[in-house]
PDB file of N, CA and C in Angstrom:
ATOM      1  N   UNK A   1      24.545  14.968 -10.154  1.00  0.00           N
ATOM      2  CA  UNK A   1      23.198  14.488 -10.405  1.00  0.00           C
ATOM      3  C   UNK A   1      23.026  13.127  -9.720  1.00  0.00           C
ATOM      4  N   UNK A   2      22.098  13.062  -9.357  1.00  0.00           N
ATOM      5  CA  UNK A   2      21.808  11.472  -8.519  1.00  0.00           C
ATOM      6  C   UNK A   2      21.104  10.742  -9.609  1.00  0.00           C
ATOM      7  N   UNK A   3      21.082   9.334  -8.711  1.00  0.00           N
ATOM      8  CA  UNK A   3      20.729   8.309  -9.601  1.00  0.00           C
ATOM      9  C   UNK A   3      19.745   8.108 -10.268  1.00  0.00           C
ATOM     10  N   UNK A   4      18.698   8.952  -9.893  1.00  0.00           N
ATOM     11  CA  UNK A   4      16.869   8.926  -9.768  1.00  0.00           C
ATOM     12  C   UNK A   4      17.420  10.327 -10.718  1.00  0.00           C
ATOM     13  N   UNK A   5      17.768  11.031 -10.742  1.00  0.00           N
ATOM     14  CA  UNK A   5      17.909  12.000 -12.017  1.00  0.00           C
ATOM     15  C   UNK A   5      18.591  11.544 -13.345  1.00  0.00           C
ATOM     16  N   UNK A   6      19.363  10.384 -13.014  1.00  0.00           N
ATOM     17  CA  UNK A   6      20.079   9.747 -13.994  1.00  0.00           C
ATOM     18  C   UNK A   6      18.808   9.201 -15.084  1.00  0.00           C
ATOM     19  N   UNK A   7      18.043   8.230 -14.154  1.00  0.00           N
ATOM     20  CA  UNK A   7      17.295   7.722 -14.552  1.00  0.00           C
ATOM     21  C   UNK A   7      16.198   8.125 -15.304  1.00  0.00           C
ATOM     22  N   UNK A   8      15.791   9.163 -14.772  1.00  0.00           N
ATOM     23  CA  UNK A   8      14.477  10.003 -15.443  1.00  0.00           C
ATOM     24  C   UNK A   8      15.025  10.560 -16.881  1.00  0.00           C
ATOM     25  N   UNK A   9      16.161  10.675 -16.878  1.00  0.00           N
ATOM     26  CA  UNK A   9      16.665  11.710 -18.024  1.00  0.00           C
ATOM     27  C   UNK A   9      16.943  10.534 -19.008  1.00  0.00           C
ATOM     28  N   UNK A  10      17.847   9.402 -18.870  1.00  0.00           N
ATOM     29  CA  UNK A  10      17.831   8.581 -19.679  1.00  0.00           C
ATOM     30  C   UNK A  10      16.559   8.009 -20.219  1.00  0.00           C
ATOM     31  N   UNK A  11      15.451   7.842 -19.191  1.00  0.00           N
ATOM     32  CA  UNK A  11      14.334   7.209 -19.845  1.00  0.00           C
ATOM     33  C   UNK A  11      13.381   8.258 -20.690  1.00  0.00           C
ATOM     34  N   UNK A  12      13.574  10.157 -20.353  1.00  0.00           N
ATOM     35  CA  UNK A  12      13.057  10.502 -21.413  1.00  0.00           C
ATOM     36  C   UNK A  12      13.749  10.539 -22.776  1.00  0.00           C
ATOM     37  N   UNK A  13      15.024  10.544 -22.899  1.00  0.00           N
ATOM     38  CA  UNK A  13      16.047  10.358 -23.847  1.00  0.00           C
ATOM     39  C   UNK A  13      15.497   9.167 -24.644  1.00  0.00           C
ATOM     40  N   UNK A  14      15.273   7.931 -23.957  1.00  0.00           N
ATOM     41  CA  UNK A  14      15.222   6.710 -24.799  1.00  0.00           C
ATOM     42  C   UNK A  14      13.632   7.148 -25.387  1.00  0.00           C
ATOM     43  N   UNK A  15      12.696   7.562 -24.973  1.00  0.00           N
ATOM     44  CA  UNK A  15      11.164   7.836 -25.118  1.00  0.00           C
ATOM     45  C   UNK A  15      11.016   8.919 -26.521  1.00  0.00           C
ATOM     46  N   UNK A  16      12.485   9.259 -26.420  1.00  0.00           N
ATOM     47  CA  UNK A  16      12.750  10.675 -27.612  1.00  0.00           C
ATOM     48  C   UNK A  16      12.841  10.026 -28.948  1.00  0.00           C
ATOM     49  N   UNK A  17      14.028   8.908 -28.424  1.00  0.00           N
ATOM     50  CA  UNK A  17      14.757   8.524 -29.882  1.00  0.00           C
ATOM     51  C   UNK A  17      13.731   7.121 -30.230  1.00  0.00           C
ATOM     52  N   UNK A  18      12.808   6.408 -29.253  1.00  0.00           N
ATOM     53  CA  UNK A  18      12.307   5.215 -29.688  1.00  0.00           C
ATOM     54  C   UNK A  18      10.794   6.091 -30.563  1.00  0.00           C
ATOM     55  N   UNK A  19      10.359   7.545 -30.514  1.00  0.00           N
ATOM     56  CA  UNK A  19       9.071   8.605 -30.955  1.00  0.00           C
ATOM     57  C   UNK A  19      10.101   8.403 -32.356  1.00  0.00           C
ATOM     58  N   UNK A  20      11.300   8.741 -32.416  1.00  0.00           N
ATOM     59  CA  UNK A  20      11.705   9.578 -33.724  1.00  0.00           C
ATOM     60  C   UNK A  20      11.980   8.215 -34.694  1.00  0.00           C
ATOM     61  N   UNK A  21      12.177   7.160 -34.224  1.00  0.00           N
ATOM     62  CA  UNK A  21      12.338   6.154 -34.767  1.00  0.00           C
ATOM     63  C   UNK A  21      11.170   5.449 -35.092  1.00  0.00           C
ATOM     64  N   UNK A  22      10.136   5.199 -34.753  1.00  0.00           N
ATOM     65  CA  UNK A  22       8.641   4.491 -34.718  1.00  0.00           C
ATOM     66  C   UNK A  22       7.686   6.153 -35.959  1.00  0.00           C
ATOM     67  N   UNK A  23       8.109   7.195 -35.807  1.00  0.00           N
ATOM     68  CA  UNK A  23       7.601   8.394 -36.427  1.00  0.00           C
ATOM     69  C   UNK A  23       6.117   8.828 -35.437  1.00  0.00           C
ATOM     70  N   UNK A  24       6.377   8.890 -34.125  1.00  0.00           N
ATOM     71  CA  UNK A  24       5.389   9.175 -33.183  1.00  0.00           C
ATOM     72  C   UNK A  24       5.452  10.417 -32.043  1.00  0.00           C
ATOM     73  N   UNK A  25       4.912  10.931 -31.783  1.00  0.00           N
ATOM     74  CA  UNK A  25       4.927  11.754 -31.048  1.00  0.00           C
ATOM     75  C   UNK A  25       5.485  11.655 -29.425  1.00  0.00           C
ATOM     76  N   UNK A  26       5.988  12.749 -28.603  1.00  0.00           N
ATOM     77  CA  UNK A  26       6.545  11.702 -27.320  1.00  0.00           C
ATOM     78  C   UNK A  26       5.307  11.206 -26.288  1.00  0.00           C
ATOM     79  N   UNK A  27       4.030  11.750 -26.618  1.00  0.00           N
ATOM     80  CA  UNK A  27       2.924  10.722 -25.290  1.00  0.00           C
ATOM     81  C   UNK A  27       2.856   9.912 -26.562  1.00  0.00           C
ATOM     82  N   UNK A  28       2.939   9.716 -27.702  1.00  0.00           N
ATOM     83  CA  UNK A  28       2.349   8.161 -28.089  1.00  0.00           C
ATOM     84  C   UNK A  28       3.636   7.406 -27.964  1.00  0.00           C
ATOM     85  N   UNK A  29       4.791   7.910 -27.851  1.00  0.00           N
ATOM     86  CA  UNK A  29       5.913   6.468 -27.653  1.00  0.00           C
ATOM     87  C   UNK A  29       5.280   6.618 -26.015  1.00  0.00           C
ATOM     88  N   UNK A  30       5.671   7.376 -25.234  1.00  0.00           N
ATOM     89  CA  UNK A  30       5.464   6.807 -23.471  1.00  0.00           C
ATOM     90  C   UNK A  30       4.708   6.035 -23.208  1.00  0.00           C
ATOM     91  N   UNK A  31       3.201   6.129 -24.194  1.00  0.00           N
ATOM     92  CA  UNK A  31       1.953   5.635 -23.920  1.00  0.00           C
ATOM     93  C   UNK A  31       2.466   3.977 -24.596  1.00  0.00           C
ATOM     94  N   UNK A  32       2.783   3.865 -25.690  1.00  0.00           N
ATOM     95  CA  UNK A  32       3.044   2.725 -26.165  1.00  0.00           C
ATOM     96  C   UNK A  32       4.462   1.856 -25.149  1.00  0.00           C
ATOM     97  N   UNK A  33       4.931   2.704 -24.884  1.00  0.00           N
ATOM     98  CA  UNK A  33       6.884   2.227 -23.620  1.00  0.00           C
ATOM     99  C   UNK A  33       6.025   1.495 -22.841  1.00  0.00           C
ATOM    100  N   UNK A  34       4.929   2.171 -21.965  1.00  0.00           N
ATOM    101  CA  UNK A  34       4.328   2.249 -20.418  1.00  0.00           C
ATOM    102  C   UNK A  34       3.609   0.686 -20.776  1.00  0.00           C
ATOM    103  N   UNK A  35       2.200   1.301 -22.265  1.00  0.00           N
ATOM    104  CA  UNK A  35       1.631   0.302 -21.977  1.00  0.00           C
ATOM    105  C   UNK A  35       2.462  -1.819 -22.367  1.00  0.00           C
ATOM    106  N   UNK A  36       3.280  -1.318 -23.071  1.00  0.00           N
ATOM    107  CA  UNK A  36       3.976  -3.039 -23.318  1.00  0.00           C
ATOM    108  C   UNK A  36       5.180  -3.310 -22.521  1.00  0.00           C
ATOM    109  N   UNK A  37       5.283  -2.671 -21.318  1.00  0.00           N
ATOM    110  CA  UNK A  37       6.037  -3.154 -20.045  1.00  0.00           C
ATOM    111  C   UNK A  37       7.622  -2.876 -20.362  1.00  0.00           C
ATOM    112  N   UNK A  38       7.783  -1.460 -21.523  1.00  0.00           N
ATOM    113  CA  UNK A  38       9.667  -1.220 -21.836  1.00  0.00           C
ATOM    114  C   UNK A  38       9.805  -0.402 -20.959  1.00  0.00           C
ATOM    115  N   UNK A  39       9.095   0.932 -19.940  1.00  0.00           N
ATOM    116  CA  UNK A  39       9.279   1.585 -19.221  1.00  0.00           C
ATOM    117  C   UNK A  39       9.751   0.862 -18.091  1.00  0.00           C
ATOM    118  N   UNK A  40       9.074  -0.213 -17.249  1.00  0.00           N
ATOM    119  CA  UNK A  40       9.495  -1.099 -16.309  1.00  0.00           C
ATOM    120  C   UNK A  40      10.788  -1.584 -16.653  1.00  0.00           C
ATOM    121  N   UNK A  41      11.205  -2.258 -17.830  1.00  0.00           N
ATOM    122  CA  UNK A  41      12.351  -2.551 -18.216  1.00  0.00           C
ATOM    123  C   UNK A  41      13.493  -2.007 -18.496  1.00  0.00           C
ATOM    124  N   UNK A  42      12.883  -0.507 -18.834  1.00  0.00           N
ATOM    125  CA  UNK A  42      14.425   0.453 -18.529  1.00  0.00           C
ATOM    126  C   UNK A  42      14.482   0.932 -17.400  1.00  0.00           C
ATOM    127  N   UNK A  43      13.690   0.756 -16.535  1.00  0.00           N
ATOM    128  CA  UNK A  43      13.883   1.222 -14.823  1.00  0.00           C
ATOM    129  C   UNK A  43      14.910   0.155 -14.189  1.00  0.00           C
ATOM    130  N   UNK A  44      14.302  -1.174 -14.763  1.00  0.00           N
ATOM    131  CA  UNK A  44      14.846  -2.376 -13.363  1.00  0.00           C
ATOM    132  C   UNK A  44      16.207  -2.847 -14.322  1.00  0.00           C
ATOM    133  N   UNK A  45      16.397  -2.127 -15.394  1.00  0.00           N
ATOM    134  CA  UNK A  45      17.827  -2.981 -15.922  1.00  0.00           C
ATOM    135  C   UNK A  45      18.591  -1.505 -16.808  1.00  0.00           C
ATOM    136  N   UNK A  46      18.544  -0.272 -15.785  1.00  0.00           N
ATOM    137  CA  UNK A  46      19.057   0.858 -15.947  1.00  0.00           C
ATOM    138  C   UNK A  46      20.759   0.409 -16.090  1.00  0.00           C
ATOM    139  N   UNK A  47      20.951  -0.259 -14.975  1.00  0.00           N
ATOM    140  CA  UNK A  47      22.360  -0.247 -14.638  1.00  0.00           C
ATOM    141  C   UNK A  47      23.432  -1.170 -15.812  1.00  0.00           C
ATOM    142  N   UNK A  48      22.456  -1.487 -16.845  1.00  0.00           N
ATOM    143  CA  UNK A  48      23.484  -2.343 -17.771  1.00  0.00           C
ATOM    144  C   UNK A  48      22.625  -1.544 -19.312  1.00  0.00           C
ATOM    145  N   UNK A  49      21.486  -1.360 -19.283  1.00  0.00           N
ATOM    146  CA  UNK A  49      21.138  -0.904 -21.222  1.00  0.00           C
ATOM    147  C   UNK A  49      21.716   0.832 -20.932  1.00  0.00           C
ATOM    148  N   UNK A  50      21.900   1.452 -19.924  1.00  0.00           N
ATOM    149  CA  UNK A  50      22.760   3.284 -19.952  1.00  0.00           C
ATOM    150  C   UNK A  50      24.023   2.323 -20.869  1.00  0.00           C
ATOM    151  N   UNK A  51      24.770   1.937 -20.521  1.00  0.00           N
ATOM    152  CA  UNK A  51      26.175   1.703 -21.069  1.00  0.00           C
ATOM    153  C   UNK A  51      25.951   1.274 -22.401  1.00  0.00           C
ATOM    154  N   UNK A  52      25.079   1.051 -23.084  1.00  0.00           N
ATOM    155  CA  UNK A  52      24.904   0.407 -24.672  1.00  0.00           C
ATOM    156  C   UNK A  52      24.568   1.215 -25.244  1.00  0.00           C
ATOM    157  N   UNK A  53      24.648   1.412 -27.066  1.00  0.00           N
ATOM    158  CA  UNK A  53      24.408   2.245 -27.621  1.00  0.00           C
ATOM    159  C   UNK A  53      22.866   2.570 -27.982  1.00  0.00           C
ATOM    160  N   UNK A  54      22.558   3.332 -28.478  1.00  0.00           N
ATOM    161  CA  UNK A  54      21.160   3.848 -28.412  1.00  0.00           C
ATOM    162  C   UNK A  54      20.366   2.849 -29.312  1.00  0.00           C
ATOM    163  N   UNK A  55      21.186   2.131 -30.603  1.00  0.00           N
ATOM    164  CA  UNK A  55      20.723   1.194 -31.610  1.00  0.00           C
ATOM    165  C   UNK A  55      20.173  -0.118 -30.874  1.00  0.00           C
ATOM    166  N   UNK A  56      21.312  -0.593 -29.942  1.00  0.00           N
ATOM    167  CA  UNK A  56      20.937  -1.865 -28.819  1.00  0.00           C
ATOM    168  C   UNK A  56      19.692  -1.348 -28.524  1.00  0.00           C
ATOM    169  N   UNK A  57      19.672  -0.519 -27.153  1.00  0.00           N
ATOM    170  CA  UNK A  57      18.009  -0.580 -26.785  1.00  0.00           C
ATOM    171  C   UNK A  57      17.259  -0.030 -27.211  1.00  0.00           C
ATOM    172  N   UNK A  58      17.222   0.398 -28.507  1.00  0.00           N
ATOM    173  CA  UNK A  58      16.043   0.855 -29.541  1.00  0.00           C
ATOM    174  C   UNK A  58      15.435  -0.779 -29.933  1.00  0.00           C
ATOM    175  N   UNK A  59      16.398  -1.947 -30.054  1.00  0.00           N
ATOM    176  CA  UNK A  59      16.057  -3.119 -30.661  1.00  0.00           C
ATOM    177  C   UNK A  59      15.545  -3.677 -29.002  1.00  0.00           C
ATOM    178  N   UNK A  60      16.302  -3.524 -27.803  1.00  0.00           N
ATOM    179  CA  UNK A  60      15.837  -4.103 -26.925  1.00  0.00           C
ATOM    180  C   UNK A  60      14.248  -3.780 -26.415  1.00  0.00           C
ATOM    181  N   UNK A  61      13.709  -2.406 -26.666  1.00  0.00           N
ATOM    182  CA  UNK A  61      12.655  -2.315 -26.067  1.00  0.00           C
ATOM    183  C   UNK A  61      12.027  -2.244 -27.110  1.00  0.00           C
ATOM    184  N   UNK A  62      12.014  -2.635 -28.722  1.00  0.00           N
ATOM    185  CA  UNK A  62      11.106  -3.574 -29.537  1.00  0.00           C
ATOM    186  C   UNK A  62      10.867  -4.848 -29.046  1.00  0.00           C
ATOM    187  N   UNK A  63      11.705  -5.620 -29.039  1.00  0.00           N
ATOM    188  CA  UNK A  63      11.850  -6.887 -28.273  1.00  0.00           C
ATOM    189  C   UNK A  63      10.802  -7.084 -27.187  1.00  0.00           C
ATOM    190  N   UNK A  64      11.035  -5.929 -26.369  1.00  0.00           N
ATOM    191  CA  UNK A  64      10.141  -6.191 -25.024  1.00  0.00           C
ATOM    192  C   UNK A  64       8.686  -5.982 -25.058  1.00  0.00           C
ATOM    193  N   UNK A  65       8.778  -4.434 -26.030  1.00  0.00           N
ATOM    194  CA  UNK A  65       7.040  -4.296 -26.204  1.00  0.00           C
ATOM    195  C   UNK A  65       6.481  -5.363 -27.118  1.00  0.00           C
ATOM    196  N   UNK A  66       7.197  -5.948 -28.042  1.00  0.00           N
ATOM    197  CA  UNK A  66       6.790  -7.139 -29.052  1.00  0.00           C
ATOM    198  C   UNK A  66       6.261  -8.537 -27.987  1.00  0.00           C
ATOM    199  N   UNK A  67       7.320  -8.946 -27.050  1.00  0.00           N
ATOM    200  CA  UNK A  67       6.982  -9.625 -26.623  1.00  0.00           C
ATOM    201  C   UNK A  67       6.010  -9.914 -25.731  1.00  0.00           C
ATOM    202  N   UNK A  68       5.258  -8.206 -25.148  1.00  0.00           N
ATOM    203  CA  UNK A  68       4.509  -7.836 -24.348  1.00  0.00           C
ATOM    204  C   UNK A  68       2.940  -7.575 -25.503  1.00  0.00           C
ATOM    205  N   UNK A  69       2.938  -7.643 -26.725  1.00  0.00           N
ATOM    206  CA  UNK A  69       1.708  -7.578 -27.221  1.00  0.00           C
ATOM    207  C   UNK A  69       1.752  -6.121 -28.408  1.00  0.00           C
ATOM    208  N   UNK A  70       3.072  -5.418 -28.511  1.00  0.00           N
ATOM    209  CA  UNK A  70       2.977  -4.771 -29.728  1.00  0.00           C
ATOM    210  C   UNK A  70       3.624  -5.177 -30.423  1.00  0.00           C
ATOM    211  N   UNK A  71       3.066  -4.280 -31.425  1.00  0.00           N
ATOM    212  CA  UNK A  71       2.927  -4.605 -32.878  1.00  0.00           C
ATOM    213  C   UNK A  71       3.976  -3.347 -33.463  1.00  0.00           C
ATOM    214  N   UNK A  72       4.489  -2.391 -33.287  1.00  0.00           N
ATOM    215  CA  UNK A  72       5.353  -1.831 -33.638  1.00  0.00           C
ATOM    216  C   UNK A  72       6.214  -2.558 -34.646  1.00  0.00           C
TER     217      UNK A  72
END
């Protein structure tokens, strides 16, 4: 699998578990990832949050959409 398949699969993975955790459906987590800038953030810092456990960037891309204007 290449890297760009790596990527797509991890970021629907994270889009799965951040829906089942928030209690949302998967377009309202993408829609909520996309719109507070965590989608950008699991693209450009793939190469270090893949290696952490799913609990880390469940808290990291609260962090990011929080700091980007949600309220989650």
């Amino acid at each position: 699998m290449n890297i760009q398949r790596k990527k797509i699969a991890y970021s629907v993975a994270c889009i799965a578990e951040f829906a089942q955790l928030h209690k949302l459906n998967l377009q309202e987590s993408f829609r909520y990832l996309y719109r507070f800038k965590a989608i950008e953030f699991l693209k450009e810092n793939y190469e270090i949050e893949h290696l952490l456990p799913f609990e880390t960037v469940m808290e990291d891309l609260n962090l990011i959409c929080q700091k980007n204007g949600g309220v989650l």
